[in-house]
Protein backbone atom coordinates (compact mmCIF):
# COMPACT_ATOMS: atom_id res chain seq x y z
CA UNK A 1 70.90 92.37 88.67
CA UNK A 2 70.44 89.75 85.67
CA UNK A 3 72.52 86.91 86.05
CA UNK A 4 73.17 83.53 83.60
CA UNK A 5 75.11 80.76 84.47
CA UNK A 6 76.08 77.23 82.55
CA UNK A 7 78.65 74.30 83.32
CA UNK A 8 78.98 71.52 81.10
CA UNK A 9 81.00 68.58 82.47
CA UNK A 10 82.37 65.03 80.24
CA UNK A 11 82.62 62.25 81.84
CA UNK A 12 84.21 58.80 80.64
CA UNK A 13 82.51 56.37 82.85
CA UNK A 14 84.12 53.07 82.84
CA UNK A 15 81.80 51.01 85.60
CA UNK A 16 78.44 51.45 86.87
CA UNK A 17 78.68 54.74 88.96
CA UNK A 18 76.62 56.34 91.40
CA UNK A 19 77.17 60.08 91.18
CA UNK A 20 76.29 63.43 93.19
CA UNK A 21 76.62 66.69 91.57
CA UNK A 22 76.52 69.71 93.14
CA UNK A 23 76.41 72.32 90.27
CA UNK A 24 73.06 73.66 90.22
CA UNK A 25 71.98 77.24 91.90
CA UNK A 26 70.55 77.34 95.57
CA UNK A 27 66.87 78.30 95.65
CA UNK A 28 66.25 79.07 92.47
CA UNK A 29 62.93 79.82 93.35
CA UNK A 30 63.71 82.55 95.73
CA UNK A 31 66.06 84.25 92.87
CA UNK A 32 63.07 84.14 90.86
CA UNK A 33 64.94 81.86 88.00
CA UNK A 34 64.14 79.66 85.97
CA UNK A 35 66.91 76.37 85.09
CA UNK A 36 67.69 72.99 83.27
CA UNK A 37 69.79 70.13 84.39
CA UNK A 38 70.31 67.43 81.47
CA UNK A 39 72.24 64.45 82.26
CA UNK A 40 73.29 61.85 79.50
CA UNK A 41 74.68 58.73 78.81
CA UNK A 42 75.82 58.59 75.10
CA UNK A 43 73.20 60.68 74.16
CA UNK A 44 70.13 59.15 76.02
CA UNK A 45 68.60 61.29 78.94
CA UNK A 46 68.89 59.64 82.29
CA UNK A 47 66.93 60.18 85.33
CA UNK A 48 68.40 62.48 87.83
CA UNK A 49 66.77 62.50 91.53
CA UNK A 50 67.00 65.72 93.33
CA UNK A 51 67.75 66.05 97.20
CA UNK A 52 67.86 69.25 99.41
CA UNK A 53 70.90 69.55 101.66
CA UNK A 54 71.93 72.63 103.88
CA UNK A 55 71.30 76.23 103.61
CA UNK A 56 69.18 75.95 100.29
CA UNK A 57 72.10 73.31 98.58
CA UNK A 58 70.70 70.85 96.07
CA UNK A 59 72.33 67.64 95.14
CA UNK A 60 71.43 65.71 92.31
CA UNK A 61 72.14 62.45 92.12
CA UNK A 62 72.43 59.77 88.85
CA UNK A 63 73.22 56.15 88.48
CA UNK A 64 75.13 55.85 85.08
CA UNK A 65 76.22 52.38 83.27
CA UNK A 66 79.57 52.72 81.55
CA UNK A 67 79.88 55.08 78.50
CA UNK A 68 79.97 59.06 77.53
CA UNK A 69 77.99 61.15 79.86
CA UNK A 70 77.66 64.71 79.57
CA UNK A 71 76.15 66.92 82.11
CA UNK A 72 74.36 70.28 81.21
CA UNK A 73 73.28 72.70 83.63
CA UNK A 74 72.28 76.25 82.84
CA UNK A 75 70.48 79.10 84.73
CA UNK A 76 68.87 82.68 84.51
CA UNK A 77 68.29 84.46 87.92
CA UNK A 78 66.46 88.21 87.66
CA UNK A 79 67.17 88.59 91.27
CA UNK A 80 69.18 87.92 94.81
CA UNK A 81 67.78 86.07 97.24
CA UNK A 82 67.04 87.15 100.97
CA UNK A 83 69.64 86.05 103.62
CA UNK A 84 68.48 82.80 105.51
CA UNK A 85 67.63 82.96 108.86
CA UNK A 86 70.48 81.71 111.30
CA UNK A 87 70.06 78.89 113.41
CA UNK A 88 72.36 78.64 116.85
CA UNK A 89 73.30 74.80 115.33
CA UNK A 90 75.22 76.36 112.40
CA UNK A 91 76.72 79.05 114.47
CA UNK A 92 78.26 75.52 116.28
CA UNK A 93 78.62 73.57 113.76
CA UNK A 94 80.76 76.72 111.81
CA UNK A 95 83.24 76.89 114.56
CA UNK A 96 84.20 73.16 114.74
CA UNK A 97 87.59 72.37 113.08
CA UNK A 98 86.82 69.98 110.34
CA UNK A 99 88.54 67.79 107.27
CA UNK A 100 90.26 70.80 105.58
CA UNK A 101 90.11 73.67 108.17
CA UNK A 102 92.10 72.51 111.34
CA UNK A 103 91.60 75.14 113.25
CA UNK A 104 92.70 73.60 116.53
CA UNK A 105 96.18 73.46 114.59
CA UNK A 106 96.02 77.29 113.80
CA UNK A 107 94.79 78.74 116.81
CA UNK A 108 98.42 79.53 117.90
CA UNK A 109 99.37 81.08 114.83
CA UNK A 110 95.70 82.81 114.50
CA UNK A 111 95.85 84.48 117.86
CA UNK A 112 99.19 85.78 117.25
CA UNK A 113 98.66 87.43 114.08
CA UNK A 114 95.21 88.99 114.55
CA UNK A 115 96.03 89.48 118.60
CA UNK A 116 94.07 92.59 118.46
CA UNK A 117 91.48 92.30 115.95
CA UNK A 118 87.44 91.43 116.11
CA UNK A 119 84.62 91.69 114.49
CA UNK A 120 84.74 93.57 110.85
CA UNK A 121 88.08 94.68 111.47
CA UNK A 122 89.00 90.90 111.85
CA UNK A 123 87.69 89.77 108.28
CA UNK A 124 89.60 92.78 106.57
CA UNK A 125 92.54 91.61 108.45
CA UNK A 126 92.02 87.38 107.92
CA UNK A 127 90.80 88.12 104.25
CA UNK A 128 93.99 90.34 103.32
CA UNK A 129 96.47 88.62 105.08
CA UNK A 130 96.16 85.15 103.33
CA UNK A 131 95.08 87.34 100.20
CA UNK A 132 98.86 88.71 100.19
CA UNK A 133 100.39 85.36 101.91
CA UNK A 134 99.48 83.03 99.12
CA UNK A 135 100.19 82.77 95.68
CA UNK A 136 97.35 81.89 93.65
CA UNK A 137 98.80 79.11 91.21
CA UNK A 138 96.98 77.09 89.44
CA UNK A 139 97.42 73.03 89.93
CA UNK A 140 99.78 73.44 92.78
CA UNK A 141 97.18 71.79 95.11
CA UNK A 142 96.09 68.49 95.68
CA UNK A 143 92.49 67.67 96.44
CA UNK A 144 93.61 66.47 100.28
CA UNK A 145 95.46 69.70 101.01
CA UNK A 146 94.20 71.80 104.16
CA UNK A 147 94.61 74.82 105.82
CA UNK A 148 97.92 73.81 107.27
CA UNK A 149 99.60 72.21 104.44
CA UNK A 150 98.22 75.70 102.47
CA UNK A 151 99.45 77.68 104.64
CA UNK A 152 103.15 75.76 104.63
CA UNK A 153 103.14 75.93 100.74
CA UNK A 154 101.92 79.14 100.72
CA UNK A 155 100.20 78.65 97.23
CA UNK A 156 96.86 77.13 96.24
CA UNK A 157 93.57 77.57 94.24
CA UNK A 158 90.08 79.67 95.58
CA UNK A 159 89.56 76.64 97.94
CA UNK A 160 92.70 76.89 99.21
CA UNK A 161 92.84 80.50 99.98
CA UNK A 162 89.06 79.99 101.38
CA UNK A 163 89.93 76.96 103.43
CA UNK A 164 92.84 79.29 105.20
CA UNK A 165 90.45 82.06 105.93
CA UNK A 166 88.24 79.45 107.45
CA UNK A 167 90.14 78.37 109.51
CA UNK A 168 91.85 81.73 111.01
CA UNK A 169 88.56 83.16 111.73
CA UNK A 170 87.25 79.80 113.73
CA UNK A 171 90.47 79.64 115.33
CA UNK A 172 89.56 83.59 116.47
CA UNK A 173 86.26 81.81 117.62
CA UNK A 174 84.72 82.92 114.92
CA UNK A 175 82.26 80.89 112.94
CA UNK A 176 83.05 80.20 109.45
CA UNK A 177 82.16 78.01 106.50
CA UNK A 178 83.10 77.73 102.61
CA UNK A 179 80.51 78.13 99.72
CA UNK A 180 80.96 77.69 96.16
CA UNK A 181 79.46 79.87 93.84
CA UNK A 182 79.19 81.00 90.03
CA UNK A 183 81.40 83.86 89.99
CA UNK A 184 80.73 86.62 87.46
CA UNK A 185 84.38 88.46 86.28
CA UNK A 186 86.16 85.67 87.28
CA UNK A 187 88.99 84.90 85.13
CA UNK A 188 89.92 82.50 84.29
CA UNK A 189 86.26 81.02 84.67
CA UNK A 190 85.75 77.84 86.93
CA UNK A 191 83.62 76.99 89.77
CA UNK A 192 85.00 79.60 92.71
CA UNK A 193 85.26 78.75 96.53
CA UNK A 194 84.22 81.86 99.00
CA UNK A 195 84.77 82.03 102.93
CA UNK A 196 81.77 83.12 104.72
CA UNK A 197 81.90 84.22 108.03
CA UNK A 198 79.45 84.93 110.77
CA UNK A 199 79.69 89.04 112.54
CA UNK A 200 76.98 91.19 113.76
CA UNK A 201 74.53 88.75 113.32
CA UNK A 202 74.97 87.74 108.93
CA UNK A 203 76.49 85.71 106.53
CA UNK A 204 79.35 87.75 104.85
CA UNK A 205 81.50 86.93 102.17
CA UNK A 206 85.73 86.67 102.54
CA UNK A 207 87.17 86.27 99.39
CA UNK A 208 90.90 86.59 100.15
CA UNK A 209 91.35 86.06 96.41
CA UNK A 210 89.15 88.84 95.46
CA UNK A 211 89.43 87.65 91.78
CA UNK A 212 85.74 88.84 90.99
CA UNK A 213 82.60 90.86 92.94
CA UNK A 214 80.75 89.58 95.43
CA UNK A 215 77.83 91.30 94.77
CA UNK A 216 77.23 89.15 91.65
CA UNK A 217 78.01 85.67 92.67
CA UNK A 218 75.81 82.83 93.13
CA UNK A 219 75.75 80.48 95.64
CA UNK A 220 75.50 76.30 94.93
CA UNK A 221 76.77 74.66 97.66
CA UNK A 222 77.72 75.67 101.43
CA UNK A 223 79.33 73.72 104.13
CA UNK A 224 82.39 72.77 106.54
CA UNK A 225 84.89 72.66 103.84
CA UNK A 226 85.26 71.15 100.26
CA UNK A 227 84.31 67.55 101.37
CA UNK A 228 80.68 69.31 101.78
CA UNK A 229 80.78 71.36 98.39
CA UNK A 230 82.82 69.43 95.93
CA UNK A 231 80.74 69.84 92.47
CA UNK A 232 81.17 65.73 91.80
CA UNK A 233 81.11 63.33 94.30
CA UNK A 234 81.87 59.58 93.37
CA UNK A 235 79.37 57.30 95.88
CA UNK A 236 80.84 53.93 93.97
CA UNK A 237 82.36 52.80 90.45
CA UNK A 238 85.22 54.88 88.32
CA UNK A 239 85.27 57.44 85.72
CA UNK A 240 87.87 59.96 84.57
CA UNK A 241 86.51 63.70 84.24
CA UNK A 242 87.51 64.74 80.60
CA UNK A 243 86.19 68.26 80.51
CA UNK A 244 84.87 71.31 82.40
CA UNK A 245 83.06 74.40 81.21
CA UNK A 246 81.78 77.14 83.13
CA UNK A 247 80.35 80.45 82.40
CA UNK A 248 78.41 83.16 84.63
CA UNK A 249 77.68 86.31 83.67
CA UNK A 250 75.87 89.45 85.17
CA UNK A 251 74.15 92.44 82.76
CA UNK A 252 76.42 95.08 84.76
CA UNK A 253 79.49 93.55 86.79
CA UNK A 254 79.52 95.98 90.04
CA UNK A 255 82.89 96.80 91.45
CA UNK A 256 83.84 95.25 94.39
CA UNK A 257 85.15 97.61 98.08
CA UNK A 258 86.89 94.80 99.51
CA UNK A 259 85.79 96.35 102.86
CA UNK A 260 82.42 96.43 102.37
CA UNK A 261 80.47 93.86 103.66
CA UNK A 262 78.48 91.71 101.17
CA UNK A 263 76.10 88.64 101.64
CA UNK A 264 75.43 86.07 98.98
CA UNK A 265 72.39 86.51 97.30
């Protein structure tokens, strides 16, 4: 499985800013690919300082003075990378409620919806029910929303839907966490948000949205919610984001048995 993937963003900085982006592909090296980040300030390179985060996530952080600044970030991956060993502090950490999945404020509504259900059985349930609960609609979310407020509106975005799946399954007391990915077959394309949830021992990918494979998708960023995984992070100063590309792409886009269970790779 050959897979490419780009995002270009434009930024209008209007103070000195110190930025994080999180838009580049986890362990690259494992996937056997090979990459270029470019960051510029009306047309001059500037330097870009790399840190490693969580469960292979890379940040790269920039100071910019004000001005245009584009970001380019591309990738080619030959291959899928092995699952990461588990560690008992994530399987902790991953049933915690947190910022956007309260699931201390679900557990009611959890347990009596899924009274019945474990393991497998429980993510086909958890990843169908908020697939056919929500409407996916574009810009009817705001970037504060959580679980509850999603699941009250009953509409939202991938993060939205992934946020609510979250949150079930931890309320279940099972653990759960969001990664974004590069999402081959996604349309419209964008940076996606997946649920991952922890059963017999792996990873495995809920996508209540099921808007493209999981076979194909690469992972950037993974954590307790979006506040872990946004792709731009403002540490200080102001800027207005003027425009987004994204592309990813696979040589053969598998289909996708919504019941099968799939790991990020």
């Amino acid at each position: 499985m050959k897979r490419d993937v780009s995002s270009v963003l434009t930024l209008d900085v209007t103070s000195t800013s110190d930025l994080v982006l999180s838009i580049a592909c986890a362990d690259v090296a494992a996937l056997g690919g090979t990459e270029e980040l470019v960051v510029e300030l009306d047309g001059a390179s500037l330097p870009v300082a790399e840190l490693q985060d969580r469960h292979g996530t890379r940040l790269h952080r920039v100071t910019t003075g004000p001005g245009a600044v584009k970001v380019r970030y591309s990738a080619s991956l030959p291959g899928r990378a092995n699952p990461e060993p588990v560690e008992e502090a994530d399987v902790i950490r991953y049933l915690r409620p947190s910022r956007y999945c309260e699931s201390d404020s679900l557990g009611a509504t959890a347990n009596a919806t899924f009274a019945t259900q474990n393991g497998m059985e429980l993510l086909e349930g958890v990843g169908s029910w908020v697939g056919t609960h929500l409407a996916y609609v574009s810009g009817s979310s705001l970037p504060t929303d959580g679980a509850v407020r999603t699941l009250l509106a009953r509409e939202g975005v991938c993060r939205d839907f992934a946020h609510l799946c979250v949150a079930m399954l931890r309320a279940k007391n099972v653990p759960a966490r969001l990664a974004s990915v590069y999402a081959p077959g996604l349309s419209p394309m964008d940076f996606h948000a997946v649920c991952e949830a922890y059963v017999d021992g792996r990873w495995l990918v809920v996508d209540p949205t099921t808007l493209a494979p999981r076979e194909s998708m690469v992972r950037i960023a993974t954590g307790r919610d979006a506040a872990d995984t946004a792709f731009l992070t403002i540490l200080s100063g102001t800027l207005t984001l003027e425009s987004m590309s994204v592309m990813a792409v696979v040589d053969e886009l598998p289909r996708d048995d919504v019941r099968a269970a799939v790991q990020l790779g």
